[in-house]
Structure formats: C-alpha cells, structure tokens
Protein backbone atom coordinates (compact mmCIF):
# COMPACT_ATOMS: atom_id res chain seq x y z
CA UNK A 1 43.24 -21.21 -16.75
CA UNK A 2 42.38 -21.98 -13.68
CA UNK A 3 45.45 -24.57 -12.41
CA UNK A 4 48.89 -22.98 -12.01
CA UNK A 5 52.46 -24.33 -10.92
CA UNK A 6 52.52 -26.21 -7.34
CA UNK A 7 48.77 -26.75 -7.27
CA UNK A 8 47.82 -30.45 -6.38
CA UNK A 9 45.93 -31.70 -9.46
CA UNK A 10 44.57 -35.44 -9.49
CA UNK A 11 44.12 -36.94 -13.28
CA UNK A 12 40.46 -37.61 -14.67
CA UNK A 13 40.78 -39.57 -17.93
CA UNK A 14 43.81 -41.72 -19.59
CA UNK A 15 46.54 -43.85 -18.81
CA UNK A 16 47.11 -42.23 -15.73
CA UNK A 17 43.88 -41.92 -14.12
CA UNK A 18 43.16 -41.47 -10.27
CA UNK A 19 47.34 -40.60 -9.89
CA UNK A 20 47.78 -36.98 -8.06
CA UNK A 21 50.68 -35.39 -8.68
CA UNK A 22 52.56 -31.70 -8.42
CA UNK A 23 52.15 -29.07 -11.60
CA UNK A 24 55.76 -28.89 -12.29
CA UNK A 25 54.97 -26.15 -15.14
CA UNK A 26 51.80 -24.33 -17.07
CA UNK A 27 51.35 -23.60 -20.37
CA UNK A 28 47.96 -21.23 -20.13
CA UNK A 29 48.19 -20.31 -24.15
CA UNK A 30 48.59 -24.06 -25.04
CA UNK A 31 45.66 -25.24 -21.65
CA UNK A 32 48.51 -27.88 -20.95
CA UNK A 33 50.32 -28.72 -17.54
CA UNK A 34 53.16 -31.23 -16.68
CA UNK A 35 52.31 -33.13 -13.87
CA UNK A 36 55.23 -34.51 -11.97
CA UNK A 37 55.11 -38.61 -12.30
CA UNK A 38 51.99 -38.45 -14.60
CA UNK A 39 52.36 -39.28 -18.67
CA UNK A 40 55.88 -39.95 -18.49
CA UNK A 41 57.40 -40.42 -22.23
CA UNK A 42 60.78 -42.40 -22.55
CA UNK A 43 63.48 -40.35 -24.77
CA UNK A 44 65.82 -41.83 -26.12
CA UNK A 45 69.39 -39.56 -25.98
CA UNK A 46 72.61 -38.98 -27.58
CA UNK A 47 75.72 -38.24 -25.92
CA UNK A 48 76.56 -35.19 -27.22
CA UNK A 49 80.27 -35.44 -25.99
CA UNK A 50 82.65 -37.67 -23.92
CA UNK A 51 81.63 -36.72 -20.83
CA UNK A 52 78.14 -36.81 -21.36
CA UNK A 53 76.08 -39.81 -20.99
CA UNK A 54 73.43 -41.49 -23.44
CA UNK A 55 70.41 -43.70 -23.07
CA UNK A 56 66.85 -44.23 -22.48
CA UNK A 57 65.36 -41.15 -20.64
CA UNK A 58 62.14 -41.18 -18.42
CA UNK A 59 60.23 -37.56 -18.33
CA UNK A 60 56.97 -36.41 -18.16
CA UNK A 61 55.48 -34.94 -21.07
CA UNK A 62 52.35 -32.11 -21.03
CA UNK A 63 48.89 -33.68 -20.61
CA UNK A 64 45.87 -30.87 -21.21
CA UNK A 65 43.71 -29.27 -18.26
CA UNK A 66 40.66 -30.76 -18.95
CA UNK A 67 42.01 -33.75 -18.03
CA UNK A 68 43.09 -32.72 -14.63
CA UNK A 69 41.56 -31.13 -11.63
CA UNK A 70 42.70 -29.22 -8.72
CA UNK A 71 42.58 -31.09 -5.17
CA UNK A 72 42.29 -28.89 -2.12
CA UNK A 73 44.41 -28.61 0.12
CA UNK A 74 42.05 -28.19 2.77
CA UNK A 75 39.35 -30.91 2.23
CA UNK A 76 41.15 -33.20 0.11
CA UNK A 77 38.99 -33.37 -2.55
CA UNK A 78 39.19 -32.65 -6.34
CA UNK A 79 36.87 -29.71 -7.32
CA UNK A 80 36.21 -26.93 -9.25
CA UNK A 81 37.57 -23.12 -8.40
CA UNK A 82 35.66 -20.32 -7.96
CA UNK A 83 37.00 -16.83 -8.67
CA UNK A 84 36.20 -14.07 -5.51
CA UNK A 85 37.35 -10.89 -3.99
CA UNK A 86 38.81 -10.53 -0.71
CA UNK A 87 40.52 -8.05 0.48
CA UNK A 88 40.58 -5.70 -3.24
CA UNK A 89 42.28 -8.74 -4.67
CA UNK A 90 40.83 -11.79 -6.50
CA UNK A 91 41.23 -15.04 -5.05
CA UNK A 92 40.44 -18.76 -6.10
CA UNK A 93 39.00 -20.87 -3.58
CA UNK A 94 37.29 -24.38 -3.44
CA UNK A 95 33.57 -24.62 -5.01
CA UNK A 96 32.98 -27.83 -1.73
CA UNK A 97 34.40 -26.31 0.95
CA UNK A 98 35.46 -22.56 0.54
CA UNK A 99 38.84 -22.75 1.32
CA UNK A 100 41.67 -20.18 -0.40
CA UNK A 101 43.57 -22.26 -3.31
C-alpha cells in the first residue's frame, strides 16, 4: 500500500470528493485509511457513568485507498508513487515531478 500515516491524500470518488485531508491512520491488510475531516459518521453515545458525557458524536470513519490519492508535497499535485533506490534504501517519490514522498 502505497499511502501511509501523515501523507496528504486528496479524495477521488464519493461524498467527499475534491476534500484533502491528513491520513490520521492505515489499515494496509484491510487497503483502508482514515482521513482526518473526510467521511465523518455521527455516533450516537452512552454515558457510561456520571461523569461521563452522552450524545451525538462526529468522527471519521475508514474510506478505502482506491478512493484516495497521495498529493505531493512538492508540486502540489495528486499522483501516483513510484518505488526507487537511493542511497541502499527504497524510497517513494512523485511519478510528475520526482520529488521524495
């Protein structure tokens, strides 16, 4: 899987297209991502005790990685990675401009 946590991912498809948002977390054996402020679900909560409050809660819910792409942080763009070797180490840069992810 090519996206990992703290990338800058912009949404292709769904409710939430064209938004860019922060990969909060990865899930590489599920291909899912949470995205922060993309498909956010409302829970609703029980107090569980007396100090504890209840109610309607807003967070965001996984959304898969084919619906999401990486933007670089160099060009500003959305694109593809590419997988090379520098330095005895593998590295994923941008397909447009070559710049290290």
């Amino acid at each position: 899987m090519e996206i990992r946590r703290d990338d800058t991912v912009v949404v292709l498809s769904g409710k939430d297209k064209g938004k860019k948002g922060k990969v909060l977390k990865a899930f590489p054996k599920e291909g899912k991502v949470i995205v922060a402020g993309v498909n956010v679900a409302s829970r609703h909560r029980k107090p569980r005790n007396q100090q504890e409050e209840g109610g309607i809660i807003k967070m965001e819910t996984p959304i898969y990685t084919c619906k999401v792409q990486v933007v670089c942080p160099k060009c500003g763009k959305a694109t593809r990675v590419a997988h090379t070797a520098k330095d005895g180490k593998n590295v994923r840069v941008c397909k447009k401009c070559g710049a290290e992810l």
